[in-house]
N, C-alpha and C. Protein backbone atom coordinates (compact mmCIF):
# COMPACT_ATOMS: atom_id res chain seq x y z
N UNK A 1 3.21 10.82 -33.46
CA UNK A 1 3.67 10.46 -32.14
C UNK A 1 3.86 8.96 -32.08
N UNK A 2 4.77 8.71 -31.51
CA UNK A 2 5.35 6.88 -31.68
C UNK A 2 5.76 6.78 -30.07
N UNK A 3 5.00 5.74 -29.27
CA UNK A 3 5.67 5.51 -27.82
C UNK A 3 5.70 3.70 -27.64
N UNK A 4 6.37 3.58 -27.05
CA UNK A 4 6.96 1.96 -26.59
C UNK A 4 6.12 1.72 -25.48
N UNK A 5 5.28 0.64 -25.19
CA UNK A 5 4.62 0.56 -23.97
C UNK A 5 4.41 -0.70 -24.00
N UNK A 6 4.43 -1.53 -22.24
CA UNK A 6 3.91 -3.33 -22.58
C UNK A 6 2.56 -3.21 -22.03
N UNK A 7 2.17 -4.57 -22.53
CA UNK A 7 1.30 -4.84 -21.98
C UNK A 7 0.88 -6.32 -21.90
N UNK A 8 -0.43 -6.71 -21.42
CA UNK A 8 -0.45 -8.94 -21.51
C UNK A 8 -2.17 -8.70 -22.99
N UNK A 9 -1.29 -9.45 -23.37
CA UNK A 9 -2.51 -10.47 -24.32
C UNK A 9 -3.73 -11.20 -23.24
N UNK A 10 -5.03 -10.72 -23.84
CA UNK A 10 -6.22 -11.41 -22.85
C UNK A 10 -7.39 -11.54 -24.10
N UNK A 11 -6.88 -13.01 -24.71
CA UNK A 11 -7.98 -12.97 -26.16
C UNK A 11 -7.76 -12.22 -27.34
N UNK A 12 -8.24 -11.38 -27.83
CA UNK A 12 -8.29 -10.20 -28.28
C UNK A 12 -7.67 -9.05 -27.79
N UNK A 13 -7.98 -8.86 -27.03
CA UNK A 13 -7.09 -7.60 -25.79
C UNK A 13 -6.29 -7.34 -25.76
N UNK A 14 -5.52 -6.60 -26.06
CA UNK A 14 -3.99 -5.95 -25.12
C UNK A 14 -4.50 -5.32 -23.97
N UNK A 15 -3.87 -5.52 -22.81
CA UNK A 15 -4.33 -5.01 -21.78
C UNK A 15 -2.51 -4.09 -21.47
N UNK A 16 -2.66 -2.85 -21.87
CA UNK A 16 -1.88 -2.01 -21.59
C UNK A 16 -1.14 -1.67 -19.62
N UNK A 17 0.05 -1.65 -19.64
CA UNK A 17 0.25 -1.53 -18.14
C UNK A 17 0.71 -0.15 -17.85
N UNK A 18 0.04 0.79 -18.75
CA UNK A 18 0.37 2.47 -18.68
C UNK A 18 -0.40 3.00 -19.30
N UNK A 19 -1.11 4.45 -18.81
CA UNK A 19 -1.90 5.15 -19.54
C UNK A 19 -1.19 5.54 -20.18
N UNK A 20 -1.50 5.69 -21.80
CA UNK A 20 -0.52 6.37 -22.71
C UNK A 20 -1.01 7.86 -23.22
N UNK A 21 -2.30 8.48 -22.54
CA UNK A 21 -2.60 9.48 -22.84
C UNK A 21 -3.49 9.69 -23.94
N UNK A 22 -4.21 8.43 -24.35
CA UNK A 22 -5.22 9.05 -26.26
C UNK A 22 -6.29 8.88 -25.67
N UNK A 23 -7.00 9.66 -26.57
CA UNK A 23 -8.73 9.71 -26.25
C UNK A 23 -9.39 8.73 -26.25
N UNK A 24 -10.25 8.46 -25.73
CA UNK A 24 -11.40 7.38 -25.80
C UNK A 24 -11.78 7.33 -27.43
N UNK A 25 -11.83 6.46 -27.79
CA UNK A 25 -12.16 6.27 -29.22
C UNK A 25 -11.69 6.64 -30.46
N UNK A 26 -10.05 6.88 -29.98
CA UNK A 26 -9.15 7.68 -30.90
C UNK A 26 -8.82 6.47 -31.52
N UNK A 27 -8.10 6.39 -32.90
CA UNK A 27 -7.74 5.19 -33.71
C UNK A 27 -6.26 5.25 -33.15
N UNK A 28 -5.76 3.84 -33.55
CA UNK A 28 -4.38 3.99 -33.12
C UNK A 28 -3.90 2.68 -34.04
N UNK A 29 -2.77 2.65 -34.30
CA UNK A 29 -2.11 1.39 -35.17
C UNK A 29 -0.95 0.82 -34.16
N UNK A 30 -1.28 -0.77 -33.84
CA UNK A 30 -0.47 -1.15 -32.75
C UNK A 30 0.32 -2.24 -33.58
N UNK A 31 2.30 -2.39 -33.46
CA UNK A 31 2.76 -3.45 -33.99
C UNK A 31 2.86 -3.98 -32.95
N UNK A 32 3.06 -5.21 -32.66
CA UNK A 32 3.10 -6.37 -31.38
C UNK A 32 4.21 -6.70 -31.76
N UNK A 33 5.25 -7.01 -30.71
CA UNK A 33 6.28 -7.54 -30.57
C UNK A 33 6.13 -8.57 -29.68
N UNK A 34 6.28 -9.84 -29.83
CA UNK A 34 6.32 -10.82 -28.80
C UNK A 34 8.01 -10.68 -27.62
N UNK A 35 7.29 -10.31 -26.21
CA UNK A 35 8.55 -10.18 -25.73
C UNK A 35 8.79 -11.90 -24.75
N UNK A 36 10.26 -12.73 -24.98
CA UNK A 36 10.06 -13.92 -24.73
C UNK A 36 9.93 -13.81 -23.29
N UNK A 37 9.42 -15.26 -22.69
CA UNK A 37 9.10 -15.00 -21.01
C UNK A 37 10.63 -15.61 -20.50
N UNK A 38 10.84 -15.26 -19.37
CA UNK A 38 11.92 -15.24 -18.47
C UNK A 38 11.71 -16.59 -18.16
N UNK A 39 13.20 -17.64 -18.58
CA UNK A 39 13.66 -18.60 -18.20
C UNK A 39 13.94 -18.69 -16.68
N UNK A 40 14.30 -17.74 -16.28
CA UNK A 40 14.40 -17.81 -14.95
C UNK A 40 13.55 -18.84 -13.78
N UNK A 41 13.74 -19.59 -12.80
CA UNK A 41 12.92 -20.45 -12.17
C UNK A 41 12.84 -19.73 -10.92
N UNK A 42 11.67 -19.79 -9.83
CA UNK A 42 11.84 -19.25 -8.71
C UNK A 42 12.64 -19.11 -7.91
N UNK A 43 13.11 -17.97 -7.06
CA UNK A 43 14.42 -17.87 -5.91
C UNK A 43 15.98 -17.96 -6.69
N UNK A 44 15.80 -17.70 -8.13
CA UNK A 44 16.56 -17.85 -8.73
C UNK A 44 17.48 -16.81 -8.32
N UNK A 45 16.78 -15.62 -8.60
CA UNK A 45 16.98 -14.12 -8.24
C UNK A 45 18.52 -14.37 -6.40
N UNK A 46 17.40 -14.88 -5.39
CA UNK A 46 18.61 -15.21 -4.19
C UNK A 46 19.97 -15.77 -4.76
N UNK A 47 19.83 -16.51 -5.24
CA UNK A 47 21.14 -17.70 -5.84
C UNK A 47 22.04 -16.37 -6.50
N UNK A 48 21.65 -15.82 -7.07
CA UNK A 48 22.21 -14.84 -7.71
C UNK A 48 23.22 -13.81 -7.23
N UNK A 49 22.73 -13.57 -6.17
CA UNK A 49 23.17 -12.50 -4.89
C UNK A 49 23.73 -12.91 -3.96
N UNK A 50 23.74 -14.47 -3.71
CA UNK A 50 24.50 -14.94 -2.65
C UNK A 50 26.00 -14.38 -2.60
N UNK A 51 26.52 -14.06 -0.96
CA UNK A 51 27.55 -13.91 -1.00
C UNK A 51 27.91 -12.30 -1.21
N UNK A 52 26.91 -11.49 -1.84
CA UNK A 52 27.30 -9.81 -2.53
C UNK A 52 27.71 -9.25 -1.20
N UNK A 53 27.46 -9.86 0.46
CA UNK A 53 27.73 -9.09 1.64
C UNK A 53 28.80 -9.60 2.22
N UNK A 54 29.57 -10.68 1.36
CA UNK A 54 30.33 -12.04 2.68
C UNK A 54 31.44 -11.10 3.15
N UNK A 55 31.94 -9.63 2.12
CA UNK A 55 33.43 -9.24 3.25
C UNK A 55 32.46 -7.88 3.47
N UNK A 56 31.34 -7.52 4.09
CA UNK A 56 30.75 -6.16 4.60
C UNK A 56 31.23 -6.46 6.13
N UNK A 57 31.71 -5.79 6.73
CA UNK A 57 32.69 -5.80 8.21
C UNK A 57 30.54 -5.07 8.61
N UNK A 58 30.31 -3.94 8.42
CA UNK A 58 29.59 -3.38 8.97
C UNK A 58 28.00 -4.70 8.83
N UNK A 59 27.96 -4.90 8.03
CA UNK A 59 26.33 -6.38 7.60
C UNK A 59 26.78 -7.59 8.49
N UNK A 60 28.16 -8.00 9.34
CA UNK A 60 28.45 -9.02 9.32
C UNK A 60 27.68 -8.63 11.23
N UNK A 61 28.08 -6.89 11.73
CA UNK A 61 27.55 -6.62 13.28
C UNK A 61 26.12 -6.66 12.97
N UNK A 62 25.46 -5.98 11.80
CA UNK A 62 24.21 -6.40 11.71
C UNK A 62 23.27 -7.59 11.56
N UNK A 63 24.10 -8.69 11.29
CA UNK A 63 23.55 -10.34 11.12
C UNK A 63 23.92 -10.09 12.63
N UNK A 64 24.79 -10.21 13.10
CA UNK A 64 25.27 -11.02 14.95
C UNK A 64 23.97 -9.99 15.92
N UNK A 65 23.81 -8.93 15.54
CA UNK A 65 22.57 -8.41 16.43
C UNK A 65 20.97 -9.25 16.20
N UNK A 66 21.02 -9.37 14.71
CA UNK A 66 19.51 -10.05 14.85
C UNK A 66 19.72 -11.30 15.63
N UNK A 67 20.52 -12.27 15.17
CA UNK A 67 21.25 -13.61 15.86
C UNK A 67 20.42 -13.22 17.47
N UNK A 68 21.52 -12.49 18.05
CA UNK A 68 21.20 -12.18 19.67
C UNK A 68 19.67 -12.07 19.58
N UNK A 69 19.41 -10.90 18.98
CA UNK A 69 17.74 -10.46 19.37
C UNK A 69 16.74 -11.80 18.99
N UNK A 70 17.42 -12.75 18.38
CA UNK A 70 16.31 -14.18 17.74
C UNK A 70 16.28 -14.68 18.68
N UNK A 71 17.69 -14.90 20.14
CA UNK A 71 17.81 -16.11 20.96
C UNK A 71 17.52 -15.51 22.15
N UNK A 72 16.96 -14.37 22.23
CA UNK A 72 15.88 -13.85 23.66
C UNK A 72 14.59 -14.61 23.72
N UNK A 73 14.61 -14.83 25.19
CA UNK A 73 13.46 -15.68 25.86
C UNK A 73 12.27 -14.95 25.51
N UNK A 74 11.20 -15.15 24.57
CA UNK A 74 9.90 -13.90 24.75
C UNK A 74 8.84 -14.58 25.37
N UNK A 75 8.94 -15.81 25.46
CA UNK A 75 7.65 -17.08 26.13
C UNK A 75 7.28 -16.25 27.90
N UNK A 76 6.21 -15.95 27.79
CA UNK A 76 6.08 -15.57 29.17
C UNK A 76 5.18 -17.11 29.83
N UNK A 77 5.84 -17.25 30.86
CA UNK A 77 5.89 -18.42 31.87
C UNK A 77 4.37 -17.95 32.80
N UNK A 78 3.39 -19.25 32.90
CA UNK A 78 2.14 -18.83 33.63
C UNK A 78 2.76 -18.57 34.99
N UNK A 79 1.72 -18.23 35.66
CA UNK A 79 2.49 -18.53 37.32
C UNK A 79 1.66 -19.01 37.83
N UNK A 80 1.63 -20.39 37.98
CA UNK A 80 0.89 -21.74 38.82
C UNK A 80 0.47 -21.25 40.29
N UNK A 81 1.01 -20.58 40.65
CA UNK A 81 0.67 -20.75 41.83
C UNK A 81 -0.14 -19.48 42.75
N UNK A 82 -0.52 -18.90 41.21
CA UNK A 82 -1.40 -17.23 42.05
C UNK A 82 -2.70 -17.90 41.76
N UNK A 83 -3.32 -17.22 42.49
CA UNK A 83 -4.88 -17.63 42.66
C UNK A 83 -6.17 -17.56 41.62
């Protein structure tokens, strides 16, 4: 049986991110592949996507409703002058 699975290096450790199903104390032969880490920098991901909605006719009524619902008054005003 041969399965593909990741996991993080901790010392010694592989710390597996899936049960793979073997017994407690079963032998097993593991090759390590170093997988490289993602160049990627934060919010990179947004930059990416900008724009995927700019001609949606239907996303453009759904932005103008939140718009409205953001610029409702919700501050409730004390009333000075009840007792």
């Amino acid at each position: 049986m041969s399965i593909t699975v990741h996991g993080v290096m901790h010392g010694r450790t592989i710390e597996i991110d899936e049960d793979v199903g073997v017994a407690e104390g079963q032998k097993v032969e593991v090759q390590v592949k170093i997988v490289p880490m993602s160049a990627r920098k934060p919010g990179e991901g947004f930059f990416r996507t900008e724009g995927a909605l700019a001609d949606d006719v239907e996303w453009d009524g759904i932005m103008e409703e939140i718009y409205k619902a953001r610029k409702v008054e919700r501050r409730q005003v004390p009333d000075l002058e009840a007792p």
